[in-house]
C-alpha atoms as a PDB file:
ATOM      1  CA  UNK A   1       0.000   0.000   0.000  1.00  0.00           C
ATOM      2  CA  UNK A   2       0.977   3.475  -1.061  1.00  0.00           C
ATOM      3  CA  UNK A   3      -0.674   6.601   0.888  1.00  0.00           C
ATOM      4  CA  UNK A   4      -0.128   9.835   0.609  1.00  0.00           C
ATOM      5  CA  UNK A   5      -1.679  13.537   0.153  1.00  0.00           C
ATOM      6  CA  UNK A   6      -3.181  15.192  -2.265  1.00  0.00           C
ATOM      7  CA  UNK A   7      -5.488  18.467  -3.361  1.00  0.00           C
ATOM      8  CA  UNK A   8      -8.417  17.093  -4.276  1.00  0.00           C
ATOM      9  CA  UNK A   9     -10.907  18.731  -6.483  1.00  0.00           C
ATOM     10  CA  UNK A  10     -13.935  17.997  -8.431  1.00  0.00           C
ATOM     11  CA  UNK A  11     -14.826  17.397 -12.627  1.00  0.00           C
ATOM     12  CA  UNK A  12     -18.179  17.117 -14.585  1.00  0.00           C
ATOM     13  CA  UNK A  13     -18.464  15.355 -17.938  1.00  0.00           C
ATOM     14  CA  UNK A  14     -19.255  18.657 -19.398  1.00  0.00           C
ATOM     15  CA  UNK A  15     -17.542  20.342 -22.792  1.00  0.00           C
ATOM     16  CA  UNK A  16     -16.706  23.998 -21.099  1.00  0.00           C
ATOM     17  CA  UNK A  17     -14.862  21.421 -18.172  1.00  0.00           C
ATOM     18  CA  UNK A  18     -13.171  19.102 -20.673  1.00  0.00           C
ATOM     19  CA  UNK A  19     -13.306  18.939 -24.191  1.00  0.00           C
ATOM     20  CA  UNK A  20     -15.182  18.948 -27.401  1.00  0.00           C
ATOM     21  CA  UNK A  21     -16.113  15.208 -25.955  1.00  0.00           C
ATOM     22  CA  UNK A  22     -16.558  15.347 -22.241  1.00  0.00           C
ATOM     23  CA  UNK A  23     -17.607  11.580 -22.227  1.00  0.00           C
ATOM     24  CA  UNK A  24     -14.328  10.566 -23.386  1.00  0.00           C
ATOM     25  CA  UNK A  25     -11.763  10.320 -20.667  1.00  0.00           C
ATOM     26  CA  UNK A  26      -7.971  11.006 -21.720  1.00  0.00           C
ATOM     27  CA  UNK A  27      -6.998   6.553 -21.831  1.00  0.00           C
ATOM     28  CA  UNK A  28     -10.298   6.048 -23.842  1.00  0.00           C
ATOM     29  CA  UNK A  29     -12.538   4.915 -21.584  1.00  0.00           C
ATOM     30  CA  UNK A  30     -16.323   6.308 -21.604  1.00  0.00           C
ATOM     31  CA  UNK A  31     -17.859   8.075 -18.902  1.00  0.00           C
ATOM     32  CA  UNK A  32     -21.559   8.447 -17.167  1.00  0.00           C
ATOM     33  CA  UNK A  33     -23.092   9.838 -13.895  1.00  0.00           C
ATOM     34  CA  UNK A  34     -22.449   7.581 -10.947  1.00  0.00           C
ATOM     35  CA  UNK A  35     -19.598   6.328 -11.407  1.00  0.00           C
ATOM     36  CA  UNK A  36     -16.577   6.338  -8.835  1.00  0.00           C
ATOM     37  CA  UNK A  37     -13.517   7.772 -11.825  1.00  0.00           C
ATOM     38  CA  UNK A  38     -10.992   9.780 -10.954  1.00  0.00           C
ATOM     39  CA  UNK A  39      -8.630  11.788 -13.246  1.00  0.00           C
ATOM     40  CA  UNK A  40      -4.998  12.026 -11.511  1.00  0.00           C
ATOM     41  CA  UNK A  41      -2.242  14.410 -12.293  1.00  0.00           C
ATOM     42  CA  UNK A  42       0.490  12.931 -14.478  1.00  0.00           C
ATOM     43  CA  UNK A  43       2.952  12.957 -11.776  1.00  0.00           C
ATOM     44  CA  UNK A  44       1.098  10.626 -10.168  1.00  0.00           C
ATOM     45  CA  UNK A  45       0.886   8.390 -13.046  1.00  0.00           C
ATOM     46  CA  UNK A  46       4.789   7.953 -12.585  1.00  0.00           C
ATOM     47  CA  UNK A  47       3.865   7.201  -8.630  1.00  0.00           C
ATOM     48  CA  UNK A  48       1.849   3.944  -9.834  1.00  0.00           C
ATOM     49  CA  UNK A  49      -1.745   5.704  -9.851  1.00  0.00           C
ATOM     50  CA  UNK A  50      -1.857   4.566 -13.636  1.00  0.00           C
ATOM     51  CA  UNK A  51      -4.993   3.653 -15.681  1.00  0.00           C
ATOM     52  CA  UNK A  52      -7.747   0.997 -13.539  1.00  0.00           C
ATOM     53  CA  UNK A  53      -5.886   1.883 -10.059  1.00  0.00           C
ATOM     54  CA  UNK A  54      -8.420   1.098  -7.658  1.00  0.00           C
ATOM     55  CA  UNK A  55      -7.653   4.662  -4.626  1.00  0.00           C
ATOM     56  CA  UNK A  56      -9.312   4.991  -1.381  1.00  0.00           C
ATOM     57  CA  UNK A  57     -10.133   8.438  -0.566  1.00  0.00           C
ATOM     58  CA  UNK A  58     -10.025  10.257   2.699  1.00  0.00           C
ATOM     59  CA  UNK A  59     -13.869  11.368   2.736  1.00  0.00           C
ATOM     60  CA  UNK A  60     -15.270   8.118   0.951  1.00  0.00           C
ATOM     61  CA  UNK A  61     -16.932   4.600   1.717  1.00  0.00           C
ATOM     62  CA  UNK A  62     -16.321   3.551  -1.641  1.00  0.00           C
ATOM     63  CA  UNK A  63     -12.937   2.767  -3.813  1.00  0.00           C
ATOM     64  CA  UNK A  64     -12.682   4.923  -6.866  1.00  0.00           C
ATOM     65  CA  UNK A  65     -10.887   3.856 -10.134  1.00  0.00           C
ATOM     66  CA  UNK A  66      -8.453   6.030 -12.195  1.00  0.00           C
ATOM     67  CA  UNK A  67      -9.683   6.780 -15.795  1.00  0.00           C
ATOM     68  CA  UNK A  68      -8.339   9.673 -16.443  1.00  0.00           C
ATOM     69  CA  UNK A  69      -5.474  11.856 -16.595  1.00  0.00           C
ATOM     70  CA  UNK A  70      -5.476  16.168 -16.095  1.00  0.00           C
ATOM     71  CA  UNK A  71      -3.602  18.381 -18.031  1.00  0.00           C
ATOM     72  CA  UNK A  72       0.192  19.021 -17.433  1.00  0.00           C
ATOM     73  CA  UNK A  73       0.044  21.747 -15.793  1.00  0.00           C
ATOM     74  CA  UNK A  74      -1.234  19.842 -12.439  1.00  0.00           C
ATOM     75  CA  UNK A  75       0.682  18.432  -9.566  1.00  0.00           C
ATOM     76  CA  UNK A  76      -0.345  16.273  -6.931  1.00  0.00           C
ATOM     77  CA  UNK A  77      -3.803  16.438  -7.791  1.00  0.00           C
ATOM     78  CA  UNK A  78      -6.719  14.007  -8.350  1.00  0.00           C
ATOM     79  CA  UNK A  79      -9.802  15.500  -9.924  1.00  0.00           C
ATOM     80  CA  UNK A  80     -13.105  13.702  -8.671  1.00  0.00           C
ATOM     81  CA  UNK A  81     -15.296  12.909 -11.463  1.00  0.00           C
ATOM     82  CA  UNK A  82     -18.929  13.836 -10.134  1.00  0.00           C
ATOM     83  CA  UNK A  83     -21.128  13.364 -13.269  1.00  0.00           C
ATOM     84  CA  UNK A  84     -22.961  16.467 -14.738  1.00  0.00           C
ATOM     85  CA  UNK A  85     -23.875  17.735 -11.086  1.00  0.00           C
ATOM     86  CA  UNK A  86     -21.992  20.931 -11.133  1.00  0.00           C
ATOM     87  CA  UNK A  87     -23.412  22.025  -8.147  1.00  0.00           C
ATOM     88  CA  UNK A  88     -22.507  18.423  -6.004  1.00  0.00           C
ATOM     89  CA  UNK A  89     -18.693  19.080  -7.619  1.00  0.00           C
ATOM     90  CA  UNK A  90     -18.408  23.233  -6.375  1.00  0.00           C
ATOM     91  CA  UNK A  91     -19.955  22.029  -3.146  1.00  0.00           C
ATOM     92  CA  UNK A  92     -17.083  19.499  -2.627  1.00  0.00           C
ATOM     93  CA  UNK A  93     -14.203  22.801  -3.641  1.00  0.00           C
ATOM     94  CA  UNK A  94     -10.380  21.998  -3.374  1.00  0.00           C
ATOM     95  CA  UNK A  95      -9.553  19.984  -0.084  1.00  0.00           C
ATOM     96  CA  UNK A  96      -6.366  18.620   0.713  1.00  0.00           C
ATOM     97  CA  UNK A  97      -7.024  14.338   1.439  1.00  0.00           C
ATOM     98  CA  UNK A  98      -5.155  11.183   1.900  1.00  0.00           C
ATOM     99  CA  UNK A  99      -5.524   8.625  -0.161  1.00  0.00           C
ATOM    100  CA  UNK A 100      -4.013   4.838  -0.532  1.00  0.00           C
ATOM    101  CA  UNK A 101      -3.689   2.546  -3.704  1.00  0.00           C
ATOM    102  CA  UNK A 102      -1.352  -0.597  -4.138  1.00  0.00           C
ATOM    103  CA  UNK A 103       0.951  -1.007  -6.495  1.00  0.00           C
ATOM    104  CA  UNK A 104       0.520  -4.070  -8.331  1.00  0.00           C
ATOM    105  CA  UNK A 105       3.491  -6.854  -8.306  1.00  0.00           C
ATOM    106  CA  UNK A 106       4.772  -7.557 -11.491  1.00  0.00           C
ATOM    107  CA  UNK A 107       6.267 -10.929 -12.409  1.00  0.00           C
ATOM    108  CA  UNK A 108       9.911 -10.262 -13.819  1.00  0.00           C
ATOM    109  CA  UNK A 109      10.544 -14.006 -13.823  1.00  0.00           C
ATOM    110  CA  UNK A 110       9.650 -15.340 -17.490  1.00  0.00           C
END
């Protein structure tokens, strides 16, 4: 297990929040209200938090599953994907959490 902190902030599948296909995420994968999706800075994705990482958040019952990836510009940042309820996502703000993910094992004996 990995754990650390993060700012934590909130996304809608929405084109002025995205792109000119906000139910698209950045590896491909399609996206619809209700799920638990997270989009992760791509320092992170160096940190093991790559695509179908399963991350507990500080806050949360439930695990959430990276699926996407924020621009650049971003460090140390996960981006909560909360559907198209813009209000539910400015109600939630910029908070600094701890989460935890595990890195999986990979085999290097062939």
């Amino acid at each position: 297990m990995k754990s650390f902190r993060v700012t934590a902030t909130a996304y809608n599948s929405l084109t002025y929040q995205t792109n000119s296909n906000p139910n698209i995420t950045a590896f491909g994968d399609s996206l619809r209200p209700g799920l638990s999706y997270i989009a992760v800075s791509r320092d992170l994705l160096d940190l093991g938090l790559v695509h179908n990482t399963k991350v507990k958040i500080e806050g949360f019952d439930s695990l959430f599953i990276v699926k996407d990836k924020m621009n650049k510009r971003w460090r140390k940042r996960i981006d909560i994907y909360m559907g198209v309820d813009v209000r539910k996502a400015k109600e939630w703000g910029k908070k600094s959490v701890n989460i935890e993910y595990c890195i999986p094992i990979i085999d290097s004996i062939n």
